[in-house]
N, C-alpha and C. Protein backbone atom coordinates (compact mmCIF):
# COMPACT_ATOMS: atom_id res chain seq x y z
N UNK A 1 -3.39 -2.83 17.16
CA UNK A 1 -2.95 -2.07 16.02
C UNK A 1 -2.72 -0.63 16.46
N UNK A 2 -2.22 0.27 15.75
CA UNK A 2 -1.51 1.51 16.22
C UNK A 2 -2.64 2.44 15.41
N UNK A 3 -2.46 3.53 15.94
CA UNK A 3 -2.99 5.01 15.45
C UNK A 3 -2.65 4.98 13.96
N UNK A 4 -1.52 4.57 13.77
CA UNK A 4 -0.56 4.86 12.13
C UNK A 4 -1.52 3.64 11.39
N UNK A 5 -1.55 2.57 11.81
CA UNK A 5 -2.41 1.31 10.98
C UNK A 5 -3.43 1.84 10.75
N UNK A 6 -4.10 2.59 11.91
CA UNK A 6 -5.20 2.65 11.70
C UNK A 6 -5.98 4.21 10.44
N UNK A 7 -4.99 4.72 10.92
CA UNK A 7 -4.98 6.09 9.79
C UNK A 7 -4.45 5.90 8.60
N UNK A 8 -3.80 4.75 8.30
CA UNK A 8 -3.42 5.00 7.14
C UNK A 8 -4.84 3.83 5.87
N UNK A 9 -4.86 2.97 7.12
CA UNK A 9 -6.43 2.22 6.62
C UNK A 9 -7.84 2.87 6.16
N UNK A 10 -7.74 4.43 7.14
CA UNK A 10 -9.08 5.12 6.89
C UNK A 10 -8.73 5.85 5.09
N UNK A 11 -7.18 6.39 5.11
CA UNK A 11 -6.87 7.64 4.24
C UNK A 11 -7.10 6.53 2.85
N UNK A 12 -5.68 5.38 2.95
CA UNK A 12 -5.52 4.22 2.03
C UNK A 12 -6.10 2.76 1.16
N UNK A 13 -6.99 3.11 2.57
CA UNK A 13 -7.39 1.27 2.55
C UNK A 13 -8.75 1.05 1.94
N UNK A 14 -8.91 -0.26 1.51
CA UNK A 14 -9.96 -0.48 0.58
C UNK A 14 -10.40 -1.83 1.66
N UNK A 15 -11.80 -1.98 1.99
CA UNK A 15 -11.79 -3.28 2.59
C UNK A 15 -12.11 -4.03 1.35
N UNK A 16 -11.78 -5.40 1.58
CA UNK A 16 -12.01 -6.48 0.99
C UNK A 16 -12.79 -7.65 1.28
N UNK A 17 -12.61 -7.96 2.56
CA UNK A 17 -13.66 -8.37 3.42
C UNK A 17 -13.14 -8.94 4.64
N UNK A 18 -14.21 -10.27 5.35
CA UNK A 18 -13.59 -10.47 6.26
C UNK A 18 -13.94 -12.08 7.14
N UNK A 19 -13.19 -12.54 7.76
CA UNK A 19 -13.27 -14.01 8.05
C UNK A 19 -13.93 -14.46 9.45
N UNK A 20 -14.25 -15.36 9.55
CA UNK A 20 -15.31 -15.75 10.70
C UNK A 20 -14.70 -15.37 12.44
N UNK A 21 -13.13 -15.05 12.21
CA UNK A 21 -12.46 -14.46 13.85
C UNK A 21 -13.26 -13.46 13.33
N UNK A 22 -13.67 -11.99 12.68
CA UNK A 22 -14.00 -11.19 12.65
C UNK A 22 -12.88 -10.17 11.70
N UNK A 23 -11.82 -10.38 11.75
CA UNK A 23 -10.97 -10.00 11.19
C UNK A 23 -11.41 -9.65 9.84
N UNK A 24 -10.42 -8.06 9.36
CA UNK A 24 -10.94 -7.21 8.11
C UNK A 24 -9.67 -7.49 7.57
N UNK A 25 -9.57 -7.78 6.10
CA UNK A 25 -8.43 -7.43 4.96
C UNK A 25 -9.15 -6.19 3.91
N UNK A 26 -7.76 -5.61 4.19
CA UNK A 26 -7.48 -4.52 2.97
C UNK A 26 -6.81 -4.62 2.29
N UNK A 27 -7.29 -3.81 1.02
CA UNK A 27 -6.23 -3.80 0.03
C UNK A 27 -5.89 -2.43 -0.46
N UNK A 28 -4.82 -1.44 -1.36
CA UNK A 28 -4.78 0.00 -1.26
C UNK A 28 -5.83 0.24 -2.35
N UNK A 29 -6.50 1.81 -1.95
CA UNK A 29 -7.47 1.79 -3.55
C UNK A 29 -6.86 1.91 -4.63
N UNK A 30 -5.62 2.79 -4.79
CA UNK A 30 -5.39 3.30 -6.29
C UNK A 30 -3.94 2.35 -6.37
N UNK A 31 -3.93 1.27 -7.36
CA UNK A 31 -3.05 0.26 -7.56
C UNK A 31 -1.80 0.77 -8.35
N UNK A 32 -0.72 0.64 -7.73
CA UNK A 32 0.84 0.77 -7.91
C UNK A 32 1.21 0.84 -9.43
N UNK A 33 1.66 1.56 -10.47
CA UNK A 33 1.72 1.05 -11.74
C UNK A 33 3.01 0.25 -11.28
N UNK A 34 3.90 0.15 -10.40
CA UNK A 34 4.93 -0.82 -10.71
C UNK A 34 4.38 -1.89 -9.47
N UNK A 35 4.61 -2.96 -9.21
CA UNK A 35 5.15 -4.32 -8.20
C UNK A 35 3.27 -4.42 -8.27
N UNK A 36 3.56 -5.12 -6.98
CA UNK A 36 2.12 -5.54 -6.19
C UNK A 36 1.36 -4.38 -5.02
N UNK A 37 0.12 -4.65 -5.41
CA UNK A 37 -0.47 -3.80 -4.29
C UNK A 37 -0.69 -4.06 -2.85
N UNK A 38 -0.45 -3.21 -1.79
CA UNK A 38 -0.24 -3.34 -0.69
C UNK A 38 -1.69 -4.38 0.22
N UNK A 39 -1.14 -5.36 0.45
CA UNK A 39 -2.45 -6.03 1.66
C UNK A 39 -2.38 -6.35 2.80
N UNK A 40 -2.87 -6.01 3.62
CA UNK A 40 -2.95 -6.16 5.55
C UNK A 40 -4.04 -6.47 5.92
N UNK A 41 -3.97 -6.56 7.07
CA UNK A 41 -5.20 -7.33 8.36
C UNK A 41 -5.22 -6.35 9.24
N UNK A 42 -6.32 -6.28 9.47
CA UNK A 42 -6.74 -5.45 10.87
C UNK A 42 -7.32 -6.51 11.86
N UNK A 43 -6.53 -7.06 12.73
CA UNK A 43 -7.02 -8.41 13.60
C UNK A 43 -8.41 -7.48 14.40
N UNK A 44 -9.23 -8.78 14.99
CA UNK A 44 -9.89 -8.26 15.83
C UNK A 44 -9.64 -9.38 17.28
N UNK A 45 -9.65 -7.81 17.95
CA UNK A 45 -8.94 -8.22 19.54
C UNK A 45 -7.70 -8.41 19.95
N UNK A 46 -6.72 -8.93 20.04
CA UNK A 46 -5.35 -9.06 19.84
C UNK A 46 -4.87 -9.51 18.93
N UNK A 47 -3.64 -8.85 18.44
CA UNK A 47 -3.23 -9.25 16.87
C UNK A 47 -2.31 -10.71 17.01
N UNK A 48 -3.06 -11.34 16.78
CA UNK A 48 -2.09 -12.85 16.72
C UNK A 48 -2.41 -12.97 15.14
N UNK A 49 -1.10 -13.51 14.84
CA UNK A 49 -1.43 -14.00 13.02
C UNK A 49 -1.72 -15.52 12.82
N UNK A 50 -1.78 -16.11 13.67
CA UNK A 50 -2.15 -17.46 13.66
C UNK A 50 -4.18 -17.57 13.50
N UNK A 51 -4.70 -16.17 13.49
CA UNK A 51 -5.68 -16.26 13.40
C UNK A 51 -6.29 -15.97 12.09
N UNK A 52 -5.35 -15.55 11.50
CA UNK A 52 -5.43 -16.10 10.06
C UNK A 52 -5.73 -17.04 9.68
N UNK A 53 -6.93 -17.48 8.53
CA UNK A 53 -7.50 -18.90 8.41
C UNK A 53 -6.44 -18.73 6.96
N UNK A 54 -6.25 -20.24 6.82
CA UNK A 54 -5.47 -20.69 5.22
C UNK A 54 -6.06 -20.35 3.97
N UNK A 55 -7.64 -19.51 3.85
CA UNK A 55 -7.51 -19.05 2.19
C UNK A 55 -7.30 -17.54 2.71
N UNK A 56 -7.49 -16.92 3.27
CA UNK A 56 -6.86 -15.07 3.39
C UNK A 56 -5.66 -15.42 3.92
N UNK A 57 -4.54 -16.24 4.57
CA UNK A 57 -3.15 -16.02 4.06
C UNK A 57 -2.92 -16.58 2.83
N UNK A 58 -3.56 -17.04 1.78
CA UNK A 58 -2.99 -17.30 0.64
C UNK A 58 -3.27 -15.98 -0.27
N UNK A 59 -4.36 -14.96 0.12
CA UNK A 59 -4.39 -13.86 -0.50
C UNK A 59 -3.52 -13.10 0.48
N UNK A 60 -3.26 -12.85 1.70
CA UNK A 60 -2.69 -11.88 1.93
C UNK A 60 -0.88 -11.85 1.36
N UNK A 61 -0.48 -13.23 0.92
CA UNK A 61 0.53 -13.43 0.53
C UNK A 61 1.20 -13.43 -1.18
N UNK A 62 -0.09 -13.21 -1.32
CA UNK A 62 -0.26 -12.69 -3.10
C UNK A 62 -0.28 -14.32 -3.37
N UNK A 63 -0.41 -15.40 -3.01
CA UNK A 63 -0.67 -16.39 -3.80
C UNK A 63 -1.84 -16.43 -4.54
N UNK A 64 -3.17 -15.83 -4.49
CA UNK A 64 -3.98 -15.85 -5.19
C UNK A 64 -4.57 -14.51 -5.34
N UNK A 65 -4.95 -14.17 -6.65
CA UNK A 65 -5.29 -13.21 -7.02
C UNK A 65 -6.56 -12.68 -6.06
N UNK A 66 -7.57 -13.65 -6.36
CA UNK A 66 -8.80 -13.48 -5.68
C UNK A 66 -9.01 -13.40 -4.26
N UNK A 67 -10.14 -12.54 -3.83
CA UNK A 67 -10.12 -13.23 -2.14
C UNK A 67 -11.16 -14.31 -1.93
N UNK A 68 -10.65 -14.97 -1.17
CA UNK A 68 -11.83 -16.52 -1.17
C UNK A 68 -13.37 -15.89 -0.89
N UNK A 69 -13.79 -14.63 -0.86
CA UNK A 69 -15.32 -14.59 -1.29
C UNK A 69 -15.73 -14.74 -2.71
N UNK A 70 -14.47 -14.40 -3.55
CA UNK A 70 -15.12 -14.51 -4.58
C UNK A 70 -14.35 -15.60 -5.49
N UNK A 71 -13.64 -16.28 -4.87
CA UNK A 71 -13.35 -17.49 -5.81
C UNK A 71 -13.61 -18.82 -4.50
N UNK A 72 -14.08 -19.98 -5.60
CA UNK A 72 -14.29 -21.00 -5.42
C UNK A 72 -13.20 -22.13 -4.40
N UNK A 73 -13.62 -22.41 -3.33
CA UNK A 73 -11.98 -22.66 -2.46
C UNK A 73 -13.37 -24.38 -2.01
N UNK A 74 -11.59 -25.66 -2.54
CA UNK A 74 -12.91 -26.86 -2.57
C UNK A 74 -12.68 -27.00 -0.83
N UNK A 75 -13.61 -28.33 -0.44
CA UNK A 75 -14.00 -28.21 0.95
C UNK A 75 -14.20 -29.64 0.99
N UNK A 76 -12.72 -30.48 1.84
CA UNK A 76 -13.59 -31.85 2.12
C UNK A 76 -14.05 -32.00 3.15
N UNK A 77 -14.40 -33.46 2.71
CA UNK A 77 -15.20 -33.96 4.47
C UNK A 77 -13.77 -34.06 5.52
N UNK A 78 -13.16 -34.25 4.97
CA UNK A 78 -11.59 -34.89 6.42
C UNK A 78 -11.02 -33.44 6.44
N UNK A 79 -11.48 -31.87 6.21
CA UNK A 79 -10.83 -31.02 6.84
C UNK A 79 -11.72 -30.77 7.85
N UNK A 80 -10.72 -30.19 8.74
CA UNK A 80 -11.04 -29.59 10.07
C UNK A 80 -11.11 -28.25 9.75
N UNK A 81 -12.04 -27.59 10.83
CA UNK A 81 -11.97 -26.12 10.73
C UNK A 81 -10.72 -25.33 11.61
N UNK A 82 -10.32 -24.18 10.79
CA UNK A 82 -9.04 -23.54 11.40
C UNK A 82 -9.38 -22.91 12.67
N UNK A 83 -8.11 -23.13 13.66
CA UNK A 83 -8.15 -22.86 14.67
C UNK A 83 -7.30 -21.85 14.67
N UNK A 84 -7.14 -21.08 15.88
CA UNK A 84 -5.46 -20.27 15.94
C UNK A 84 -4.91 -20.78 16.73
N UNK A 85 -3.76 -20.86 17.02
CA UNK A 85 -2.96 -21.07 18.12
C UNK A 85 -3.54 -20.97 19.38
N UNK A 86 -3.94 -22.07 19.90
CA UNK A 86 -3.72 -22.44 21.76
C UNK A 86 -3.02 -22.16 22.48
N UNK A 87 -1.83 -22.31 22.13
CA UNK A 87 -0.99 -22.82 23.38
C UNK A 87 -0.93 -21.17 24.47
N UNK A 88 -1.01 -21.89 25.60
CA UNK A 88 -1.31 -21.03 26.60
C UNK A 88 -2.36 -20.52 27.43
N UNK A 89 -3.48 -21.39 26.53
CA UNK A 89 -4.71 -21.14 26.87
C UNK A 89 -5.23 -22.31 27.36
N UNK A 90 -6.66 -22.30 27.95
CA UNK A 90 -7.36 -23.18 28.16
C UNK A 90 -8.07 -24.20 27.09
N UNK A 91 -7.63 -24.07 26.15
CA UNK A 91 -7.84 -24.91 24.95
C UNK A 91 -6.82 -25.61 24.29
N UNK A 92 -5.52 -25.66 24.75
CA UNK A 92 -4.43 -26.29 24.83
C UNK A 92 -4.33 -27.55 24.72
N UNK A 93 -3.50 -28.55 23.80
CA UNK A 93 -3.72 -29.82 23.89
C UNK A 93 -2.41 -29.82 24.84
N UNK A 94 -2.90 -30.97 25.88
CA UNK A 94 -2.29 -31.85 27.02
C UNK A 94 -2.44 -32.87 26.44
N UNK A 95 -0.93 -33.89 26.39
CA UNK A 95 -0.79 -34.98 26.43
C UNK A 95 -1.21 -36.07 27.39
N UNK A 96 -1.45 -37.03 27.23
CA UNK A 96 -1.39 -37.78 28.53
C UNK A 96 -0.04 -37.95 29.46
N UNK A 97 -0.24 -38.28 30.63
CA UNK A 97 1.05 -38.01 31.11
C UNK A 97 2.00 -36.48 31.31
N UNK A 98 0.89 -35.37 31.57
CA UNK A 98 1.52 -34.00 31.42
C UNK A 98 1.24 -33.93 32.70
N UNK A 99 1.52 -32.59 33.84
CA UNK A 99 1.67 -32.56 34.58
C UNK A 99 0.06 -31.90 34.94
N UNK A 100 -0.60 -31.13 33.65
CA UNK A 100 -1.54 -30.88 34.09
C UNK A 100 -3.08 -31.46 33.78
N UNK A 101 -2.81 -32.76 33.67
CA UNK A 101 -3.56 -34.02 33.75
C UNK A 101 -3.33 -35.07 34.36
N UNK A 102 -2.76 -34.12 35.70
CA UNK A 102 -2.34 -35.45 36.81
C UNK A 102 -0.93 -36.20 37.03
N UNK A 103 -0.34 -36.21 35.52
CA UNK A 103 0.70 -36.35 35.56
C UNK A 103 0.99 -37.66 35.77
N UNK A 104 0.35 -38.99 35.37
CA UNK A 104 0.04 -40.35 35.37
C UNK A 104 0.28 -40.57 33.81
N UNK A 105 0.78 -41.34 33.21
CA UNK A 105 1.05 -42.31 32.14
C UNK A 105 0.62 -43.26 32.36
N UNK A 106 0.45 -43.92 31.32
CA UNK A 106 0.28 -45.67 31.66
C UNK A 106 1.62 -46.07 31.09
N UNK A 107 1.55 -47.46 31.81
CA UNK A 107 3.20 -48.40 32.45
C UNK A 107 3.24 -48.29 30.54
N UNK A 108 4.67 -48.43 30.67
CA UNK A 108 5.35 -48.53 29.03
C UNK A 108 5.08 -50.31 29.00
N UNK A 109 4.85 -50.58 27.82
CA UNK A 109 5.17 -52.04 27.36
C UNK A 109 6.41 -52.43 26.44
N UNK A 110 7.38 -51.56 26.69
CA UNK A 110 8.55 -52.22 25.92
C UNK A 110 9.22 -52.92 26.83
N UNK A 111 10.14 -54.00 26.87
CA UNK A 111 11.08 -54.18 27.30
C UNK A 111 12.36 -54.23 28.31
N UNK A 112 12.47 -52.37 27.85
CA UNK A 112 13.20 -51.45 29.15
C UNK A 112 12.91 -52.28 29.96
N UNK A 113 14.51 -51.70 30.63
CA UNK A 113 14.92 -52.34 32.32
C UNK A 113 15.72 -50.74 32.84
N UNK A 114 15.23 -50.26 33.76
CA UNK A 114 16.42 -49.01 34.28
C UNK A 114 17.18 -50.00 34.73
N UNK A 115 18.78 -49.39 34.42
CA UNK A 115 19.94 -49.42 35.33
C UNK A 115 19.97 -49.60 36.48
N UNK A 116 20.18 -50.37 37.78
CA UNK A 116 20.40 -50.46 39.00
C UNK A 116 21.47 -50.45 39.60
N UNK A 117 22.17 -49.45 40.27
CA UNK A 117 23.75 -49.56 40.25
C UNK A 117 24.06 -50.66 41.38
């Protein structure tokens, strides 16, 4: 984040709270009489937005009024917990058959015949 994010967060910003990456949402203190009031993220560590979990982008996107501390968000057994984006990292899903798992498939069972000229 920049000097400007960050100064205008100290002069502007209201925290709201914040999610298990560590990450802070704000909101402005003194609310707009016209549109919607302004909301951002202050990532922690590098700003990737994929580290956004799915109930603070539904507030940071004005879909819900509330921020999920203080409203009720349901929770089943078949969700998974949010991740951010892998790719590039050592937590990366590899297929079987990738190059950096050896790079072995198992034999296809269809049919197929290659071409033999």
């Amino acid at each position: 984040m920049t000097i400007t994010t960050r100064l205008y967060t100290y002069f502007h910003g209201q925290l709201v709270g914040s999610d298990q990456f560590g990450n802070r949402y704000y909101t402005v203190k003194e609310l707009p009489e016209y549109g919607r009031a302004k909301r951002w993220v202050l990532y922690k560590g590098l700003a990737e937005p994929s580290k956004v979990p799915p109930e603070w982008h539904g507030w940071l996107h004005h879909t819900f009024d509330e921020p999920p501390d203080e409203r009720q968000i349901p929770h089943y057994q078949w969700m998974k917990p949010h991740l951010p984006n892998l790719t590039g990292t050592k937590g990366a899903y590899v297929p079987p058959g990738h190059l950096l798992r050896g790079g072995k498939r198992s034999p296809t069972t269809s049919d197929y015949e290659a071409w033999k000229p």
